[in-house]
PDB file of N, CA and C in Angstrom:
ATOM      1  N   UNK A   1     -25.366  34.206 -12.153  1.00  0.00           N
ATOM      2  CA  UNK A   1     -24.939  34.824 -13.391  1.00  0.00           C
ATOM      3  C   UNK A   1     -26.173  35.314 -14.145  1.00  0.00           C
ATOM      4  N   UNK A   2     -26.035  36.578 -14.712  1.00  0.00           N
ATOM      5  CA  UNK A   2     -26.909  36.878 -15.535  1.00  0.00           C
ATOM      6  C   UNK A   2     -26.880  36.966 -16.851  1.00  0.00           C
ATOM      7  N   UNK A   3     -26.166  36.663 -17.678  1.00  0.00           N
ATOM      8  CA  UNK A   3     -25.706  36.335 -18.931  1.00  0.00           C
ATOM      9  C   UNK A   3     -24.958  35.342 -19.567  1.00  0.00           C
ATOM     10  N   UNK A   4     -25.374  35.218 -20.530  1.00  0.00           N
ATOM     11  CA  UNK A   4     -24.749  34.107 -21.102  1.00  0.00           C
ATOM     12  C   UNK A   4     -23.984  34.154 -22.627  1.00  0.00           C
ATOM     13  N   UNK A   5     -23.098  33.846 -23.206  1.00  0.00           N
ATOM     14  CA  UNK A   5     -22.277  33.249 -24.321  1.00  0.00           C
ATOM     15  C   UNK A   5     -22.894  31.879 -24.680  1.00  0.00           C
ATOM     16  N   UNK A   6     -22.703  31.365 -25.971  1.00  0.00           N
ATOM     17  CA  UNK A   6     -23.340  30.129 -25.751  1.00  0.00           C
ATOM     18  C   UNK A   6     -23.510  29.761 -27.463  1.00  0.00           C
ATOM     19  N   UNK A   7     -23.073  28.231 -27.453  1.00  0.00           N
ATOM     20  CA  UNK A   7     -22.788  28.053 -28.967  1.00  0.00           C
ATOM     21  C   UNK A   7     -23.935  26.589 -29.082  1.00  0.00           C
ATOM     22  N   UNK A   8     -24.488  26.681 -29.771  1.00  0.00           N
ATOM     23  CA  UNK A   8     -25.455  25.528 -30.474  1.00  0.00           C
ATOM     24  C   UNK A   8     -25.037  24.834 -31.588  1.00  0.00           C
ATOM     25  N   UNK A   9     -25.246  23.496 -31.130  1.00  0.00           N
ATOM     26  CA  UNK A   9     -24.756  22.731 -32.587  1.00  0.00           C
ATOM     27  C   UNK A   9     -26.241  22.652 -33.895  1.00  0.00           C
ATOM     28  N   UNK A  10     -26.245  22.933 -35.054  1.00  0.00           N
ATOM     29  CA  UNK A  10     -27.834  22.624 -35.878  1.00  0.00           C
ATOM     30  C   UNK A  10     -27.416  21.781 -35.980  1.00  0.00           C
ATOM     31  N   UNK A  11     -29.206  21.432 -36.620  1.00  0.00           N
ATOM     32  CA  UNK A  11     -29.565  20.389 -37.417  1.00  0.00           C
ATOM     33  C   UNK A  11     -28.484  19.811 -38.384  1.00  0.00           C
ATOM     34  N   UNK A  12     -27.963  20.927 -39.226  1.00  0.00           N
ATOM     35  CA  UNK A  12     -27.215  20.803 -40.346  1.00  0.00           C
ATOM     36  C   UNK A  12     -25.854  20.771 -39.808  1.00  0.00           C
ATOM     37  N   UNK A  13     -25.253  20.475 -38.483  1.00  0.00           N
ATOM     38  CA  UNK A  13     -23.919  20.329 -38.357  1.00  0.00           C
ATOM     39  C   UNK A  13     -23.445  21.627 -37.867  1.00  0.00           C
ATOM     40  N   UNK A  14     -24.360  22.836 -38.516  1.00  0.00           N
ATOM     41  CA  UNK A  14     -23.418  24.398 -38.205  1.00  0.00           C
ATOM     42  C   UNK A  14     -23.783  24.962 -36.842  1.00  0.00           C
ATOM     43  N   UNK A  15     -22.564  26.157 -36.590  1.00  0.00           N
ATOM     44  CA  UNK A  15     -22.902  26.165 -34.883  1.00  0.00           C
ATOM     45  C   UNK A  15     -23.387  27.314 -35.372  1.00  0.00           C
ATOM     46  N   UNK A  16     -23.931  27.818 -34.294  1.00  0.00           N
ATOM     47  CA  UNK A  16     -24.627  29.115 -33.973  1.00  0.00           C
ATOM     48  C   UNK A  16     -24.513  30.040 -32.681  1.00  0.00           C
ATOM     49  N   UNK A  17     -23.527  30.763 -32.728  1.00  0.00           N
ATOM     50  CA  UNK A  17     -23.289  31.629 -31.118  1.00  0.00           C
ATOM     51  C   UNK A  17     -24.234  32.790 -31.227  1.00  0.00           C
ATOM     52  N   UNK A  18     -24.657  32.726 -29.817  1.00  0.00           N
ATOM     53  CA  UNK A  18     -25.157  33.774 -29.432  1.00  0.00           C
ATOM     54  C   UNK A  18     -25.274  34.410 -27.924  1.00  0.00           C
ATOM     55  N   UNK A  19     -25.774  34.964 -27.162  1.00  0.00           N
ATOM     56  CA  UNK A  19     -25.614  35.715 -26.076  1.00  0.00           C
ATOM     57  C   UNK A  19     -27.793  35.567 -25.626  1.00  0.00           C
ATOM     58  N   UNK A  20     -27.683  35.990 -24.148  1.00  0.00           N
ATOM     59  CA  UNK A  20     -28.665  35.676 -23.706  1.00  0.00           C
ATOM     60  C   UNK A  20     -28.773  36.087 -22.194  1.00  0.00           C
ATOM     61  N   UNK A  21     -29.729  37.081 -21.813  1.00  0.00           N
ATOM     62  CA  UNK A  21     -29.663  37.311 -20.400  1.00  0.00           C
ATOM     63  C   UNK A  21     -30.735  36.302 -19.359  1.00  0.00           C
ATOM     64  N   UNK A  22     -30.508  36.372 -18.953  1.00  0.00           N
ATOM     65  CA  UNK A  22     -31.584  35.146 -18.018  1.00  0.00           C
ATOM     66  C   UNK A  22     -31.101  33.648 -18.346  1.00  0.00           C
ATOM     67  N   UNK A  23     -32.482  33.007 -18.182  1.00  0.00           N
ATOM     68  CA  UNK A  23     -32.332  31.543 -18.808  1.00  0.00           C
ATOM     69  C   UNK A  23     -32.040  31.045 -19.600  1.00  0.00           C
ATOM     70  N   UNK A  24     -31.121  30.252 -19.790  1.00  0.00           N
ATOM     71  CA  UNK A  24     -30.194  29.763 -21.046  1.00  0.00           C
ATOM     72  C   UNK A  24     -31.381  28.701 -21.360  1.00  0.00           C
ATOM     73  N   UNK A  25     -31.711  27.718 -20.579  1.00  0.00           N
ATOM     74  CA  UNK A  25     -32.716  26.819 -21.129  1.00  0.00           C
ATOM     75  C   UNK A  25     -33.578  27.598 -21.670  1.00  0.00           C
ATOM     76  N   UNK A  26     -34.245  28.596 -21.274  1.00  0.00           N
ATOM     77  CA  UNK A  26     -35.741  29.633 -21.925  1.00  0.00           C
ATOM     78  C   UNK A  26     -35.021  29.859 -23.948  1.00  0.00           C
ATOM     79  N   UNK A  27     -33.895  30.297 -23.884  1.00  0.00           N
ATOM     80  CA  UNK A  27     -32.936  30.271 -24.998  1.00  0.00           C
ATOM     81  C   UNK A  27     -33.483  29.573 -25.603  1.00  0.00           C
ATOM     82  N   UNK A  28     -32.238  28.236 -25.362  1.00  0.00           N
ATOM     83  CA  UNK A  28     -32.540  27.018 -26.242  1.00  0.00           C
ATOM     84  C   UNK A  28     -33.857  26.714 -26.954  1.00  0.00           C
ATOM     85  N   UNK A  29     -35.169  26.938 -25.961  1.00  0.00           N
ATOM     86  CA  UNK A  29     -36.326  26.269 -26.192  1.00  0.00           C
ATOM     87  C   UNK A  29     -37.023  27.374 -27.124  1.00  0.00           C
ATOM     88  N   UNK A  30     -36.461  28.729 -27.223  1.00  0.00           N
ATOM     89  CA  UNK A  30     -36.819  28.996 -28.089  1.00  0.00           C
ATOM     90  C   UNK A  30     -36.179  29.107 -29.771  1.00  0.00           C
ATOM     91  N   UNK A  31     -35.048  28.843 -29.891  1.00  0.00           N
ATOM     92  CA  UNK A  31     -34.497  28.756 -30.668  1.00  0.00           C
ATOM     93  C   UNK A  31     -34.793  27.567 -31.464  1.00  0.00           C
ATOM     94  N   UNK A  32     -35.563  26.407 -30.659  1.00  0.00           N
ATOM     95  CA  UNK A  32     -36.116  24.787 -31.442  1.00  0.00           C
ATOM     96  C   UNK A  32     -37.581  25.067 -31.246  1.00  0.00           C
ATOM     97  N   UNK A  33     -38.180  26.196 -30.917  1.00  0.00           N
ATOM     98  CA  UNK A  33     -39.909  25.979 -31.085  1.00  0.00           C
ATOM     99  C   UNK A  33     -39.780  27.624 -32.716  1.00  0.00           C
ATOM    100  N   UNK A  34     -38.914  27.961 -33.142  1.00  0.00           N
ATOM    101  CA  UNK A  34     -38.997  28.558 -33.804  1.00  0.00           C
ATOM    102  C   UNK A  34     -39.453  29.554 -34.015  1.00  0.00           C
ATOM    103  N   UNK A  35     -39.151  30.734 -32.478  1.00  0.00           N
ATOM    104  CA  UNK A  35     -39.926  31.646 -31.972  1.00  0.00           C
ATOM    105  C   UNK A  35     -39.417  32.673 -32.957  1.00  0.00           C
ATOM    106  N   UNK A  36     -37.923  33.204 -32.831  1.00  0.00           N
ATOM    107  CA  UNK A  36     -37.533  34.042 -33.433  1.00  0.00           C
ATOM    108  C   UNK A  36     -36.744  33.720 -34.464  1.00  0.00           C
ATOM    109  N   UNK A  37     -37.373  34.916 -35.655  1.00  0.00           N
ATOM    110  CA  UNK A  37     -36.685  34.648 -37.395  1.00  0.00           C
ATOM    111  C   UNK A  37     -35.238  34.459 -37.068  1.00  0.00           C
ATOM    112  N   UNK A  38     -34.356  33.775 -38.014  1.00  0.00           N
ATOM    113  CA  UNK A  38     -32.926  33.925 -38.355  1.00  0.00           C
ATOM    114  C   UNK A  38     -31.954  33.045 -38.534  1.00  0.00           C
ATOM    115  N   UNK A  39     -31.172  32.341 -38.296  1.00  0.00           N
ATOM    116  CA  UNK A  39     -30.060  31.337 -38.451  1.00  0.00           C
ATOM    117  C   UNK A  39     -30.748  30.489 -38.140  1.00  0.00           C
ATOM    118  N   UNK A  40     -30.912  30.038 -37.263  1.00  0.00           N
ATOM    119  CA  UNK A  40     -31.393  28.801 -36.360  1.00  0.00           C
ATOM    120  C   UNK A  40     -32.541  28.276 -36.830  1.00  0.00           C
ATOM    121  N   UNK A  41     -33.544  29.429 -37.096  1.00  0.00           N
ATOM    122  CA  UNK A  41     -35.297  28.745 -37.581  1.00  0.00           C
ATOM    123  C   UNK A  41     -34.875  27.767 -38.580  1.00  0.00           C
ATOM    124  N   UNK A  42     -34.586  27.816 -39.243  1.00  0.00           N
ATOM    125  CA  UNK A  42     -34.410  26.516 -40.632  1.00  0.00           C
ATOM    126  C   UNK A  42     -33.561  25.297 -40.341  1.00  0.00           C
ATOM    127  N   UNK A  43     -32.893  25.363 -39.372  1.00  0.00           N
ATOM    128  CA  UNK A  43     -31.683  24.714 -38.871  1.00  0.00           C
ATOM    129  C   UNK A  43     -32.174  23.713 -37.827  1.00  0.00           C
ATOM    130  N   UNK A  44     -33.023  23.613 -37.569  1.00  0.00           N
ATOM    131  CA  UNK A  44     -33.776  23.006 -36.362  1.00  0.00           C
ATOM    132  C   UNK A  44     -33.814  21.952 -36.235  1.00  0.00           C
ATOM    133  N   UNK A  45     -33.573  20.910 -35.484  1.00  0.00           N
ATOM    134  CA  UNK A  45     -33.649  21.251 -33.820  1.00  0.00           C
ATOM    135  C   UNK A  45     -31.704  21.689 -33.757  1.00  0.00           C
ATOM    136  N   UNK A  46     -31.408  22.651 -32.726  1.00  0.00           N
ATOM    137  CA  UNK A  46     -30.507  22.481 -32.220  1.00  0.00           C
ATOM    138  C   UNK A  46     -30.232  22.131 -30.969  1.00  0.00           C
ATOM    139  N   UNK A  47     -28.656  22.209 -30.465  1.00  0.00           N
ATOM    140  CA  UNK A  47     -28.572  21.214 -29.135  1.00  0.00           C
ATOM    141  C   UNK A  47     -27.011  22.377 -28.959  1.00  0.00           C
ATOM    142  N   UNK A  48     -27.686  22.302 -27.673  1.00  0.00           N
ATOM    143  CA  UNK A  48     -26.533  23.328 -26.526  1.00  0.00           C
ATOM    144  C   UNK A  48     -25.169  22.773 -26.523  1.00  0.00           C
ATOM    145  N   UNK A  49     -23.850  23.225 -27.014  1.00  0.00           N
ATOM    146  CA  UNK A  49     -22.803  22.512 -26.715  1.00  0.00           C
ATOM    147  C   UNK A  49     -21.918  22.786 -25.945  1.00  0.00           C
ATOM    148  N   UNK A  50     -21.778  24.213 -26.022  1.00  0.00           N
ATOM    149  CA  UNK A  50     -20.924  25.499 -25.205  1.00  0.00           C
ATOM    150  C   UNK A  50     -21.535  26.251 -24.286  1.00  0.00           C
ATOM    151  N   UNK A  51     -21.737  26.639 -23.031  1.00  0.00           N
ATOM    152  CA  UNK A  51     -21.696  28.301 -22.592  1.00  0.00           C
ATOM    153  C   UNK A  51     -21.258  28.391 -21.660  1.00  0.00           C
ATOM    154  N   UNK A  52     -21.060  29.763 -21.252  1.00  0.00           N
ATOM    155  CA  UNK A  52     -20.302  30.373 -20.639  1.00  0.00           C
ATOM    156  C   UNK A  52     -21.072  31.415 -19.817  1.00  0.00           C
ATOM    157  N   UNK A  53     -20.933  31.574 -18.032  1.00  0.00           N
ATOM    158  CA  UNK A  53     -22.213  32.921 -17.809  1.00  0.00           C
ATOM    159  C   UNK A  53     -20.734  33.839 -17.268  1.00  0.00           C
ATOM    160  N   UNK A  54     -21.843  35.099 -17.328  1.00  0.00           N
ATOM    161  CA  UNK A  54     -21.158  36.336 -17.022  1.00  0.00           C
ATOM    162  C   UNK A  54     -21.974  37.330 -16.148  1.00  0.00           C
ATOM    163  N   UNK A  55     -21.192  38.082 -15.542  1.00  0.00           N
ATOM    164  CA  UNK A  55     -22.291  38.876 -14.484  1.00  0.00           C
ATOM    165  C   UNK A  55     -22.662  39.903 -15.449  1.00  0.00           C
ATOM    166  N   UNK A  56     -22.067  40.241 -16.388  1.00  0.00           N
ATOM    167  CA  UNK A  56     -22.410  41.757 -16.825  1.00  0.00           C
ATOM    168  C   UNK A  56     -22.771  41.211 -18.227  1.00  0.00           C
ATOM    169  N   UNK A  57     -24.122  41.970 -19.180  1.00  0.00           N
ATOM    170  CA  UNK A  57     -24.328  41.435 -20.396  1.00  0.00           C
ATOM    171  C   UNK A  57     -23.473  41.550 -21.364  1.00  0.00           C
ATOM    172  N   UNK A  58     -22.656  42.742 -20.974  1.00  0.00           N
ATOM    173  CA  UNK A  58     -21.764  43.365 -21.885  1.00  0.00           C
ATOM    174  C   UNK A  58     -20.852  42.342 -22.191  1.00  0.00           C
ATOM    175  N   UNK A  59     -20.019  41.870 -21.372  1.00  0.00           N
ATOM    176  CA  UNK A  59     -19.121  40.631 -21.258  1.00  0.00           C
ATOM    177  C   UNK A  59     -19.462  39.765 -22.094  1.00  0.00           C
ATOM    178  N   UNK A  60     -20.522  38.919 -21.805  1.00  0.00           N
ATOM    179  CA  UNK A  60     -21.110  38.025 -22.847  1.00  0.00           C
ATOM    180  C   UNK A  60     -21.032  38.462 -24.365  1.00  0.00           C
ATOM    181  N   UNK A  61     -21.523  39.770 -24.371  1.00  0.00           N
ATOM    182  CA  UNK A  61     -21.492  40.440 -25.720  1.00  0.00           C
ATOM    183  C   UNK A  61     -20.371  40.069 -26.698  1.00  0.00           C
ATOM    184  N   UNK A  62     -19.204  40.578 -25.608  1.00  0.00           N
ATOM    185  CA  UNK A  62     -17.743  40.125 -26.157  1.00  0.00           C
ATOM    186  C   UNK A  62     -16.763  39.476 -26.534  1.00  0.00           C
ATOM    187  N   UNK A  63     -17.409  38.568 -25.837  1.00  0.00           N
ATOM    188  CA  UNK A  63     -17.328  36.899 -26.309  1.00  0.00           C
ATOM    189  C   UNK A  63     -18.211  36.233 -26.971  1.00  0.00           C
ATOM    190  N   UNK A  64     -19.075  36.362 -27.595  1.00  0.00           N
ATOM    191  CA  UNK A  64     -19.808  36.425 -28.411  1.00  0.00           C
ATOM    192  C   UNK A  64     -19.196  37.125 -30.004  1.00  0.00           C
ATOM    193  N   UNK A  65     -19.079  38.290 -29.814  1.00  0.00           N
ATOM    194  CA  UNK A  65     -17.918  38.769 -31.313  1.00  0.00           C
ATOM    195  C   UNK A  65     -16.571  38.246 -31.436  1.00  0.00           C
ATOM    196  N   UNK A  66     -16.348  37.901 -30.359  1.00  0.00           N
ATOM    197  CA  UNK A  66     -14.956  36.646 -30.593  1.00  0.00           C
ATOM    198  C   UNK A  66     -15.051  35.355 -31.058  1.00  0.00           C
ATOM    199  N   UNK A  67     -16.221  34.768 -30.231  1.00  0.00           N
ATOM    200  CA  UNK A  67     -16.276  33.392 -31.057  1.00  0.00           C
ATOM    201  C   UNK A  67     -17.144  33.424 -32.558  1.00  0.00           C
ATOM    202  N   UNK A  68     -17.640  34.152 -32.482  1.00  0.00           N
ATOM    203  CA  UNK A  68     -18.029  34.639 -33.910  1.00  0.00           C
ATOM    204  C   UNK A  68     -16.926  34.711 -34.944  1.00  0.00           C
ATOM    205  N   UNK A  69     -16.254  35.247 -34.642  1.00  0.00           N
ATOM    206  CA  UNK A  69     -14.775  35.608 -35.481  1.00  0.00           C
ATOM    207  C   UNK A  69     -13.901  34.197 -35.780  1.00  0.00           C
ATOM    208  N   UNK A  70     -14.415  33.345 -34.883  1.00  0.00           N
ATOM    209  CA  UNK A  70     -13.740  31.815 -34.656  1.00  0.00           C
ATOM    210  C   UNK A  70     -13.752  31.407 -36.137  1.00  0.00           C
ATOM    211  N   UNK A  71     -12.346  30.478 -36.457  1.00  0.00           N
ATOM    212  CA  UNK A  71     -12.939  29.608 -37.424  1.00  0.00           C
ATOM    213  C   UNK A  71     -13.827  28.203 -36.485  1.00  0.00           C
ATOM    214  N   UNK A  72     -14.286  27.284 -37.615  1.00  0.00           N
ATOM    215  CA  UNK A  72     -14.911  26.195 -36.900  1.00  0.00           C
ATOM    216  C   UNK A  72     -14.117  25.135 -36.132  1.00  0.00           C
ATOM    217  N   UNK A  73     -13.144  24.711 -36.642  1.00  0.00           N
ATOM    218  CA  UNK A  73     -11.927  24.030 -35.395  1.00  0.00           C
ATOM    219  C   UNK A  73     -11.514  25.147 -34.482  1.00  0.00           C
ATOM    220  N   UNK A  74     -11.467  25.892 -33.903  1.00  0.00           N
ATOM    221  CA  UNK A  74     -11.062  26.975 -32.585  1.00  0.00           C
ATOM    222  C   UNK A  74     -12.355  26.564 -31.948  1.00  0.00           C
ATOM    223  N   UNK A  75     -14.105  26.909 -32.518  1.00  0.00           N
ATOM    224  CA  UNK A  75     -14.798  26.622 -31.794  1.00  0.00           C
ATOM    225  C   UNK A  75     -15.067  25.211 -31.682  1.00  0.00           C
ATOM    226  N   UNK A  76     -14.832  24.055 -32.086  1.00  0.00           N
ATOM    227  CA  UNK A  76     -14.844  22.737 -31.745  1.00  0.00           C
ATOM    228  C   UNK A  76     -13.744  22.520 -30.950  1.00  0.00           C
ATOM    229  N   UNK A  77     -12.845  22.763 -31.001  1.00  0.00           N
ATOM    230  CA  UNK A  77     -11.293  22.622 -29.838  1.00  0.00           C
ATOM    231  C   UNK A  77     -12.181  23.398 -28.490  1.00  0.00           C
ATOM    232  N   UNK A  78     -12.575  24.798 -28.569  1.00  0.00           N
ATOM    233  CA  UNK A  78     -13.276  25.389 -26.825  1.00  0.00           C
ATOM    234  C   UNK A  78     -14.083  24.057 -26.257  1.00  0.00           C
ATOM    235  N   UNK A  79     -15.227  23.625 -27.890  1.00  0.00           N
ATOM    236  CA  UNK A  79     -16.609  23.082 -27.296  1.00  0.00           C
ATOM    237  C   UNK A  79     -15.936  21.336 -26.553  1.00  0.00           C
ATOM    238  N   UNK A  80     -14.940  20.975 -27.348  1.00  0.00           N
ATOM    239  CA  UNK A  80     -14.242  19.928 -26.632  1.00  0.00           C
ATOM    240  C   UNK A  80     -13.551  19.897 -25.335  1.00  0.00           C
ATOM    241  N   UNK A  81     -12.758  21.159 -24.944  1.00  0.00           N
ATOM    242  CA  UNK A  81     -12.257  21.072 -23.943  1.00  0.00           C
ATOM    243  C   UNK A  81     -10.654  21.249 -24.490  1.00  0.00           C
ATOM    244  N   UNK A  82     -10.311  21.246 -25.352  1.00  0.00           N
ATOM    245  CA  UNK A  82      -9.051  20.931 -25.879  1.00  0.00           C
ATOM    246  C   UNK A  82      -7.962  22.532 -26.038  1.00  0.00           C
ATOM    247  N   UNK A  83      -7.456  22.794 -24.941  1.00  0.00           N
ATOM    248  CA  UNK A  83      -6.944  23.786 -24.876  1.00  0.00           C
ATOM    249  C   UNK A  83      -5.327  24.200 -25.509  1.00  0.00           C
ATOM    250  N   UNK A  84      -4.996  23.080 -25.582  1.00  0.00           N
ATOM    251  CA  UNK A  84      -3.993  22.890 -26.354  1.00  0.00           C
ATOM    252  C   UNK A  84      -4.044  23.263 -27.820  1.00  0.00           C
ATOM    253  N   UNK A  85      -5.104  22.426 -28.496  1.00  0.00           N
ATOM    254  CA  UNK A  85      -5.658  22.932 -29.436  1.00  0.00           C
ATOM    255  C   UNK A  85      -5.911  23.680 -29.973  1.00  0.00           C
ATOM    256  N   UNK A  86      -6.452  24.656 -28.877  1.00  0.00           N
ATOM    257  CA  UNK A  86      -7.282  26.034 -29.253  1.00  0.00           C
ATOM    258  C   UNK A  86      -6.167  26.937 -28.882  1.00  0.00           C
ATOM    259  N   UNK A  87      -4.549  26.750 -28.545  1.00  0.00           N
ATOM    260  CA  UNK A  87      -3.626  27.802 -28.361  1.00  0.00           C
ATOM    261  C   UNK A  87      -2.889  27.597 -29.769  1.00  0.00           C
ATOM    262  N   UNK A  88      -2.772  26.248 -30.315  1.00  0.00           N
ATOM    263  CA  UNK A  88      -2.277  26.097 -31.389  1.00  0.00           C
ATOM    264  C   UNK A  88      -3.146  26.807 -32.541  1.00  0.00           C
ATOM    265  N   UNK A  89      -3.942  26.757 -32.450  1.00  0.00           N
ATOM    266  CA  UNK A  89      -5.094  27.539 -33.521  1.00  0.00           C
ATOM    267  C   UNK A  89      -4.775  28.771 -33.422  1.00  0.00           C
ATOM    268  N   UNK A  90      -4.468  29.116 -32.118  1.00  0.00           N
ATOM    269  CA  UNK A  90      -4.982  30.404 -31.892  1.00  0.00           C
ATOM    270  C   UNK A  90      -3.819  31.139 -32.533  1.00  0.00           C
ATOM    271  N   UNK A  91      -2.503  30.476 -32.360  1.00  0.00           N
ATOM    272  CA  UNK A  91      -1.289  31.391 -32.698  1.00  0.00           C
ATOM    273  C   UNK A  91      -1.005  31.231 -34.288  1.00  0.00           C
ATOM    274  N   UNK A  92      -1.700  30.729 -35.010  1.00  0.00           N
ATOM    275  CA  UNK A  92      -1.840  30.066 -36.298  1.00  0.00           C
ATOM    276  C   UNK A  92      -2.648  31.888 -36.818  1.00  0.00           C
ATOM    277  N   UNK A  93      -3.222  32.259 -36.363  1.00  0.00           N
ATOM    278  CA  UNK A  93      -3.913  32.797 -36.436  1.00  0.00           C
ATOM    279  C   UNK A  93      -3.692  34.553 -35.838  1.00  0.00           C
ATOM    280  N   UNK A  94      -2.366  34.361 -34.778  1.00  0.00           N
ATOM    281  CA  UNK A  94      -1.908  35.679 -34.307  1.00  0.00           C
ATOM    282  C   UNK A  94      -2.954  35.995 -33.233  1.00  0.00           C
ATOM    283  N   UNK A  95      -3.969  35.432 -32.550  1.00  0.00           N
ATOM    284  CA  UNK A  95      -4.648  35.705 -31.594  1.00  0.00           C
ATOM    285  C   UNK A  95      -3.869  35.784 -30.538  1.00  0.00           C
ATOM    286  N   UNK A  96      -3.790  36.520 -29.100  1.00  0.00           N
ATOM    287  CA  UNK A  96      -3.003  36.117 -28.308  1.00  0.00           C
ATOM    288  C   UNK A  96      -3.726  35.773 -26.949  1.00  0.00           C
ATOM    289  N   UNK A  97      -4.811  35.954 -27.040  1.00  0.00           N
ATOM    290  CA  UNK A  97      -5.309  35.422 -25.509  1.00  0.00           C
ATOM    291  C   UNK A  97      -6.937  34.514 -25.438  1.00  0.00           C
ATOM    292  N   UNK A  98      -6.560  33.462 -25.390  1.00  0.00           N
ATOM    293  CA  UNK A  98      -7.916  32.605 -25.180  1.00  0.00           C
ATOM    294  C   UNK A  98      -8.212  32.067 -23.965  1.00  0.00           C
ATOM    295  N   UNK A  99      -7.739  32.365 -22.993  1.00  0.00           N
ATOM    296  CA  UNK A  99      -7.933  32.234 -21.459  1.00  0.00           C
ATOM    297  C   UNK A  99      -9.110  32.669 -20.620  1.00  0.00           C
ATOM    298  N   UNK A 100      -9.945  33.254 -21.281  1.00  0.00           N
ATOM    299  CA  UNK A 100     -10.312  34.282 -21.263  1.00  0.00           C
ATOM    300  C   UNK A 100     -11.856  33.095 -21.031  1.00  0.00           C
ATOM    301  N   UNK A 101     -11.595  32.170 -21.981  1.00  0.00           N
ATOM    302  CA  UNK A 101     -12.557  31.175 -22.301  1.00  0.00           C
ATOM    303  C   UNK A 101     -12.726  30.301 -21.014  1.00  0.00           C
ATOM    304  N   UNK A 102     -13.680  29.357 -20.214  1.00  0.00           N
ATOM    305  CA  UNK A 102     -13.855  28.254 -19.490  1.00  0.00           C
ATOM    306  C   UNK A 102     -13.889  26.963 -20.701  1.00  0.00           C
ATOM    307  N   UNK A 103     -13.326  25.896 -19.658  1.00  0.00           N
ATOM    308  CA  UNK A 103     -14.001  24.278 -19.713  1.00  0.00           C
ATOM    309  C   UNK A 103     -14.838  23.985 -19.657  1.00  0.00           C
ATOM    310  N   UNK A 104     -15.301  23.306 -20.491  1.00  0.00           N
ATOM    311  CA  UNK A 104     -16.831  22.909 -20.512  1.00  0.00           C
ATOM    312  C   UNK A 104     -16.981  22.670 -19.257  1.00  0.00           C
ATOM    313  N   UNK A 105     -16.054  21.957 -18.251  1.00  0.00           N
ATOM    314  CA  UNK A 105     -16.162  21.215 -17.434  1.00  0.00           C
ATOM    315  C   UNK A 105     -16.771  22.800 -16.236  1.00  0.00           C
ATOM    316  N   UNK A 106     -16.334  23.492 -16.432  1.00  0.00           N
ATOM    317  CA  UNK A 106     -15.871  24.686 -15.501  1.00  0.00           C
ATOM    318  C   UNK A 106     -17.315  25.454 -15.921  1.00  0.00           C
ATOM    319  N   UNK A 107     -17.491  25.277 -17.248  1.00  0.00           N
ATOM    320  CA  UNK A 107     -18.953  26.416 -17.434  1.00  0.00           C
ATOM    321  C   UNK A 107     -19.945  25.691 -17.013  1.00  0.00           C
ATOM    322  N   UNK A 108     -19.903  24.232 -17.202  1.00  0.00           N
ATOM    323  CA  UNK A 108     -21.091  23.292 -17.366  1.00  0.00           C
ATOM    324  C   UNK A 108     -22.157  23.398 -18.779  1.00  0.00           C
ATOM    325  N   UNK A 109     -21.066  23.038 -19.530  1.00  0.00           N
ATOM    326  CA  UNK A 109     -21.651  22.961 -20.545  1.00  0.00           C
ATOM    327  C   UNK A 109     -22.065  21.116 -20.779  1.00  0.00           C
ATOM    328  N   UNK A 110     -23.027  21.357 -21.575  1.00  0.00           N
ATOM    329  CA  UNK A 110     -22.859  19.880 -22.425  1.00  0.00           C
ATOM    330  C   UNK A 110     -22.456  19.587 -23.448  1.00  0.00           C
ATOM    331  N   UNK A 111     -22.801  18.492 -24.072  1.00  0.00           N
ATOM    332  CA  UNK A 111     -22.434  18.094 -25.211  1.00  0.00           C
ATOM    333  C   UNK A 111     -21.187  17.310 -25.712  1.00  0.00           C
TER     334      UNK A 111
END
């Protein structure tokens, strides 16, 4: 896979999605050595909870403006595994397709 989706828990509790081509670890490590300005620098350390790879960057992209759009229980129901959850949210909400998403178990996520 060459891309990635991918949600971080901060320092302060808040998540942070973002997208990433290559190494997801290279990511992470820069997002806690405080390479690049923005959400995350002040928020520090964070810790990987979610991702997801994709062959095409674009893809990632797109899921990325979706979970963005998330409230914070939709993205704690994905980062749990709780799919049930995240259909009940979802129709709360008029979304109609979250399938679209993996299991932690299935992306290999942690957390």
């Amino acid at each position: 896979m060459t891309a990635y989706v991918y949600i971080v828990r901060c320092a302060d509790a808040r998540y942070y999605v973002g997208t990433t081509r290559g190494s997801l670890e290279k990511r992470i490590a820069e997002h806690n050595a405080g390479i690049f300005g923005g959400y995350t620098k002040s928020r520090r350390p964070v810790s990987l909870v979610y991702h997801q790879g994709f062959e095409i960057i674009a893809d990632a992209i797109a899921a990325e403006r979706q979970l963005k759009g998330w409230s914070r229980a939709k993205k704690e129901a994905l980062i749990d595994g709780n799919f049930e959850a995240l259909r009940r949210l979802a129709r709360r909400r008029k979304t109609k397709d979250v399938s679209s998403f993996e299991t932690p178990a299935d992306a290999g996520s942690s957390g």
